[in-house]
C-alpha atoms as a PDB file:
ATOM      1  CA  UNK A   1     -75.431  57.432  33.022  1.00  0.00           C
ATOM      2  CA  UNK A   2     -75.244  61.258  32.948  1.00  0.00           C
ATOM      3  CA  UNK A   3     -75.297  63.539  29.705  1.00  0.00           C
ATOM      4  CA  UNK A   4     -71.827  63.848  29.665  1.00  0.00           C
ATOM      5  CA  UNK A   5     -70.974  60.428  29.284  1.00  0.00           C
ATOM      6  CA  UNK A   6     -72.817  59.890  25.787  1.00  0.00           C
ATOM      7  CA  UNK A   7     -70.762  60.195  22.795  1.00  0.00           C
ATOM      8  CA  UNK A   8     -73.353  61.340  20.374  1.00  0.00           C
ATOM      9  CA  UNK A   9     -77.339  60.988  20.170  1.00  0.00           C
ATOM     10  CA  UNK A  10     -76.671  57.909  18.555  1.00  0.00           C
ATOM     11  CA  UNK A  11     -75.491  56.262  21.475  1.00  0.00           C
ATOM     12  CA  UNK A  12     -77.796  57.795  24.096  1.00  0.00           C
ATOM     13  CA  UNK A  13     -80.562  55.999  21.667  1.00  0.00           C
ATOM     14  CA  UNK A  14     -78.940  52.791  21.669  1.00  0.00           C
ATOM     15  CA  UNK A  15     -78.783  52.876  25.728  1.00  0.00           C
ATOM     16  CA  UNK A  16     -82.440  53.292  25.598  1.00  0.00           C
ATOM     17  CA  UNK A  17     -83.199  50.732  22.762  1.00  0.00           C
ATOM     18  CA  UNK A  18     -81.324  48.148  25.202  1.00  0.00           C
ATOM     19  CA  UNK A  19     -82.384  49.447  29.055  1.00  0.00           C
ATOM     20  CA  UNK A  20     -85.952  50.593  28.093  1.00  0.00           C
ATOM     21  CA  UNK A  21     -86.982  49.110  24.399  1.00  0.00           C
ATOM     22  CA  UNK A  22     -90.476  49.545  24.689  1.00  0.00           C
ATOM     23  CA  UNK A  23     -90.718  53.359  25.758  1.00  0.00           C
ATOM     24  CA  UNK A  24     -92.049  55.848  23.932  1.00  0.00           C
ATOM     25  CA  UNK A  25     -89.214  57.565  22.318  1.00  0.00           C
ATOM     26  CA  UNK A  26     -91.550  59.878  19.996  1.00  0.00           C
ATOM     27  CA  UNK A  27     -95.013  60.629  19.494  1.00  0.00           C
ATOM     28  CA  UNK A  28     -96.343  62.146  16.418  1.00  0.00           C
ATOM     29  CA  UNK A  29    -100.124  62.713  14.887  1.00  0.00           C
ATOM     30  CA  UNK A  30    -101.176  61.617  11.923  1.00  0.00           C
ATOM     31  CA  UNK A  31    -104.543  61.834  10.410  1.00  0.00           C
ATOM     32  CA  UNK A  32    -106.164  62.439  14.081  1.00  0.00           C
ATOM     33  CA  UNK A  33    -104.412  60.222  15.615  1.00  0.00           C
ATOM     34  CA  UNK A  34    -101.347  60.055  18.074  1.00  0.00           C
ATOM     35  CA  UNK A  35     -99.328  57.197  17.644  1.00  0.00           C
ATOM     36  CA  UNK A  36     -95.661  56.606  18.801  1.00  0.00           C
ATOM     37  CA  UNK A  37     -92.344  55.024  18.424  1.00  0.00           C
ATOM     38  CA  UNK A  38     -90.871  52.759  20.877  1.00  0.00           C
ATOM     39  CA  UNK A  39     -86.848  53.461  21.664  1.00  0.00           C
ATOM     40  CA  UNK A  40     -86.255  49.631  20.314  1.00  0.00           C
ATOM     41  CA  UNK A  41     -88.310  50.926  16.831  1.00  0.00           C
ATOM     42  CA  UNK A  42     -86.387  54.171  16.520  1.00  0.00           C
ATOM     43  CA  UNK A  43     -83.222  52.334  16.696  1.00  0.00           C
ATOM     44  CA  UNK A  44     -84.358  49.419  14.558  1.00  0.00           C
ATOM     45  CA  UNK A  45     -85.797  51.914  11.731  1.00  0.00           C
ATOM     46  CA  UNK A  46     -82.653  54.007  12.102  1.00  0.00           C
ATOM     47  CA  UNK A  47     -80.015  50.955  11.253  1.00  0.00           C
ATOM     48  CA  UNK A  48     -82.512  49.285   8.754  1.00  0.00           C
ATOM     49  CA  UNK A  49     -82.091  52.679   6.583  1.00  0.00           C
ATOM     50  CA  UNK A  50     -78.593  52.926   6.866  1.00  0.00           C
ATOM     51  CA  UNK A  51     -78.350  49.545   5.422  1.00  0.00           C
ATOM     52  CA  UNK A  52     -80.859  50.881   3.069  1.00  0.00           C
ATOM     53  CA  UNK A  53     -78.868  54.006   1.914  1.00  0.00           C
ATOM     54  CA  UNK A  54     -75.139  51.746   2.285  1.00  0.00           C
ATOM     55  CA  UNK A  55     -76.749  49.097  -0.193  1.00  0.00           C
ATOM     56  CA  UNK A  56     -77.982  51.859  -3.012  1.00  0.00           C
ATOM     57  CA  UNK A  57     -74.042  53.009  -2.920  1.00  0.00           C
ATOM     58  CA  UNK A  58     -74.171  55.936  -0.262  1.00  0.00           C
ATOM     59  CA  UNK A  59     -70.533  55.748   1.685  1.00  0.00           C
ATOM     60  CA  UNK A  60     -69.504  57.339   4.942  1.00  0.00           C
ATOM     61  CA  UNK A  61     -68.689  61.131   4.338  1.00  0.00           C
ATOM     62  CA  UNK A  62     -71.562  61.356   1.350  1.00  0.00           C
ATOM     63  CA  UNK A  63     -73.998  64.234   1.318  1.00  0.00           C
ATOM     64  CA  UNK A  64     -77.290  63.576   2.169  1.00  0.00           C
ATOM     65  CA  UNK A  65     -80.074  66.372   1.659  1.00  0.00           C
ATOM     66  CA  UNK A  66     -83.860  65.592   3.325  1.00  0.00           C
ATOM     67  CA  UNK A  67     -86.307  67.755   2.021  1.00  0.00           C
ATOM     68  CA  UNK A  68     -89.265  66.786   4.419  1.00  0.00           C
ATOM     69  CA  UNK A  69     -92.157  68.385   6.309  1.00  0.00           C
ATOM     70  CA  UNK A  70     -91.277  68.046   9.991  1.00  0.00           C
ATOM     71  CA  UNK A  71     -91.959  64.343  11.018  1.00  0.00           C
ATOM     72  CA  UNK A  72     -90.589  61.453  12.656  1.00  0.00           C
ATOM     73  CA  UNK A  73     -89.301  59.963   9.194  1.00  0.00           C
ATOM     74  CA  UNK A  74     -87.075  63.267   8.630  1.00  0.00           C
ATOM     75  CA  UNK A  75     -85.668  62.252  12.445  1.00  0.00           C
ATOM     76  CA  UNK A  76     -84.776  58.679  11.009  1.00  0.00           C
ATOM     77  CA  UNK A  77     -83.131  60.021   7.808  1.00  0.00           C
ATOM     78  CA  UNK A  78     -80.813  62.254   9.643  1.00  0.00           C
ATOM     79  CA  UNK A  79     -79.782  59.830  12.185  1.00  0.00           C
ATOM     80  CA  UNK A  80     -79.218  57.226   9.943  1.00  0.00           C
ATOM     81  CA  UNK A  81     -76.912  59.292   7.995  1.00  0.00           C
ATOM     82  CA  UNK A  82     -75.623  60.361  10.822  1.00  0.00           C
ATOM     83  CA  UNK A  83     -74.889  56.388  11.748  1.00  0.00           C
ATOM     84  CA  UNK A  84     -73.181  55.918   8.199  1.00  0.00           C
ATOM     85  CA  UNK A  85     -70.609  59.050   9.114  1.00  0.00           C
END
């Protein structure tokens, strides 16, 4: 599957979730350490907050604002808003 073919990021994580769930889709450091996120865990962390955010009354087309150092969690926010539309 080429570039091209992928709707959105959204989907081109979902195709690696399913073909390749336990590669690293991120790596990040945190106190010393590097530790990563598998493709199945990104996905997984990315529906479990738009759940989350759906159940505490934010809709599709709501504004969401992250106000975040850069790190993986700021990733998860935006895609799971991104997920909710």
């Amino acid at each position: 599957m080429g570039l091209e073919t992928y709707d959105n990021i959204l989907v081109r994580i979902i195709d690696r979730a399913l073909r390749k769930p336990h590669s690293i889709a991120t790596m990040y450091k945190e106190e010393g350490r590097w530790l990563h996120i598998s493709w199945s865990e990104l996905y997984r962390q990315i529906e479990q907050l738009a759940l989350a955010m759906h159940e505490r009354g934010i809709e599709p087309g709501d504004r969401v604002a992250i106000q975040s150092w850069t790190r993986p969690e700021w990733t998860i926010i935006d895609l799971a808003s991104t997920l909710m539309g």
